[in-house]
C-alpha atoms as a PDB file:
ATOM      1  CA  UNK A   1       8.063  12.272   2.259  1.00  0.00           C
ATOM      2  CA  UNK A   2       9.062   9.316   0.434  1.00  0.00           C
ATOM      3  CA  UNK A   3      11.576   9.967  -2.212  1.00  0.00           C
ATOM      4  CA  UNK A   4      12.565   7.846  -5.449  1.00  0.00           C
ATOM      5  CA  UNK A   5      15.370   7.417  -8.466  1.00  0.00           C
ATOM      6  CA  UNK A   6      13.662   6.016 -11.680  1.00  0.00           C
ATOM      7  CA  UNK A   7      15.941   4.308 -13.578  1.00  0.00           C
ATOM      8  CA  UNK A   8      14.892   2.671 -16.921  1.00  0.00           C
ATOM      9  CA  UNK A   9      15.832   1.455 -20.380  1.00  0.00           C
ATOM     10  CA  UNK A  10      14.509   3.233 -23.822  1.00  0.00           C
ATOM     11  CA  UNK A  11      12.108   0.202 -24.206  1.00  0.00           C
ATOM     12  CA  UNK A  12      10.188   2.210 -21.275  1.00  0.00           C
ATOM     13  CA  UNK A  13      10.497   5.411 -22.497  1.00  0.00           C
ATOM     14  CA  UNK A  14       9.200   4.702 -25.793  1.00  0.00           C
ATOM     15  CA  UNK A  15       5.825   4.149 -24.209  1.00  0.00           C
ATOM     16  CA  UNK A  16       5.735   6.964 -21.519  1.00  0.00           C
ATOM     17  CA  UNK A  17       6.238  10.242 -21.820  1.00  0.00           C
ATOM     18  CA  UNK A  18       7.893  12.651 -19.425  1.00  0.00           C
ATOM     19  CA  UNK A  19       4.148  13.881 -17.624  1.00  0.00           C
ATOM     20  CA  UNK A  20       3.304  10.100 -17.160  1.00  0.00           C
ATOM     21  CA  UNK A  21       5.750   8.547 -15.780  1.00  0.00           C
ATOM     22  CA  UNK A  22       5.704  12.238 -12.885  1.00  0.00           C
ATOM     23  CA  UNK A  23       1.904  11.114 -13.019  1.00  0.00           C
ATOM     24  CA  UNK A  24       2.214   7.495 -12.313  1.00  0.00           C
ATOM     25  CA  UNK A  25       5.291   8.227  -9.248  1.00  0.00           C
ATOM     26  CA  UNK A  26       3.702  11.136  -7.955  1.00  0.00           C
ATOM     27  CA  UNK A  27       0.405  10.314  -7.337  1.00  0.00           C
ATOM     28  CA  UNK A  28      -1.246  10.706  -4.113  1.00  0.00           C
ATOM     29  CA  UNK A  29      -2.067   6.846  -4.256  1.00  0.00           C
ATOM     30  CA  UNK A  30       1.344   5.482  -5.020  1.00  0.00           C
ATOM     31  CA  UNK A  31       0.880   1.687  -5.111  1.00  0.00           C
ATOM     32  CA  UNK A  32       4.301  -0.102  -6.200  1.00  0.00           C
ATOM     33  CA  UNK A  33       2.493  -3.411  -7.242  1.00  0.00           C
ATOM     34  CA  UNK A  34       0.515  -0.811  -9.597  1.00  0.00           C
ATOM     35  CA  UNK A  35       2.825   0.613 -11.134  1.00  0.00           C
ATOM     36  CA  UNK A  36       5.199  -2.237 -11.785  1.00  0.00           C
ATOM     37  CA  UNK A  37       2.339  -3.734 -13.693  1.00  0.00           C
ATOM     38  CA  UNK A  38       1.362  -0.549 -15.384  1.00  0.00           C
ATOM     39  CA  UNK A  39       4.652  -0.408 -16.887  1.00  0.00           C
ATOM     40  CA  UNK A  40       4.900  -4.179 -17.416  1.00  0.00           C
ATOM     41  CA  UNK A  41       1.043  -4.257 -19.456  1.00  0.00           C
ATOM     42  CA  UNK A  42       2.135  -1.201 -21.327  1.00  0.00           C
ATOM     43  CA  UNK A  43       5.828  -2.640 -22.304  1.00  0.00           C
ATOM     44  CA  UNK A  44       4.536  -5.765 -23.093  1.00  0.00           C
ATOM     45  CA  UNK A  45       1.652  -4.487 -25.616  1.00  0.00           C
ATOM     46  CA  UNK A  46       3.494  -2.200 -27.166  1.00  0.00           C
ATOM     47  CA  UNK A  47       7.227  -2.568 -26.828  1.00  0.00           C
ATOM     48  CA  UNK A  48       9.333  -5.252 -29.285  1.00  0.00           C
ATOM     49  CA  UNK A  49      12.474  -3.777 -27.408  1.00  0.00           C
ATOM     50  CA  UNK A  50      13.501  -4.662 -24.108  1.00  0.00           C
ATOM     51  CA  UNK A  51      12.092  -2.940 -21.228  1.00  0.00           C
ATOM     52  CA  UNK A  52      13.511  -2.647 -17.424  1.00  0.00           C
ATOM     53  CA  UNK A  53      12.827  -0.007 -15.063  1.00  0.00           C
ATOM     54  CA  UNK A  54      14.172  -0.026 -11.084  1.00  0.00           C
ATOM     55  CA  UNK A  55      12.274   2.135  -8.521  1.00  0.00           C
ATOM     56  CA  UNK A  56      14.738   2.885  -5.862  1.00  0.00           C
ATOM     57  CA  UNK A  57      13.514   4.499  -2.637  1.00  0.00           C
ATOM     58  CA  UNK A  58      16.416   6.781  -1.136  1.00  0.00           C
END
C-alpha cells in the first residue's frame, strides 16, 4: 500500500473540502497526472488566492 502526506496552502482548501480531497487520494484509480490537474482546473476557476499543494509518497 502506497502511502501519502498532502501538504497544501488555504488557496486549496478553499475549494475542497475535507471528504474530497480523502475522495480524490483514496480512490481505487489514483492517477497523479489527474489529480494534479483536478486541483489545478478547480484552483484556477475559482481561487483569486494562491494555490500549491505537494503530494509526497512516504
Amino acid at each position: 500500500m502506497r502511502r501519502y502526506v498532502f501538504l497544501c496552502t488555504d488557496g486549496v482548501l478553499k475549494n475542497y473540502n475535507d471528504a474530497e480531497i480523502m475522495s480524490l487520494l483514496t480512490d481505487g484509480a489514483f492517477d497523479f497526472e489527474s489529480i494534479c490537474k483536478s486541483f489545478e482546473n478547480t484552483s484556477r476557476a475559482l481561487s483569486k488566492d494562491n494555490s500549491t499543494a505537494i503530494l509526497i509518497e512516504v
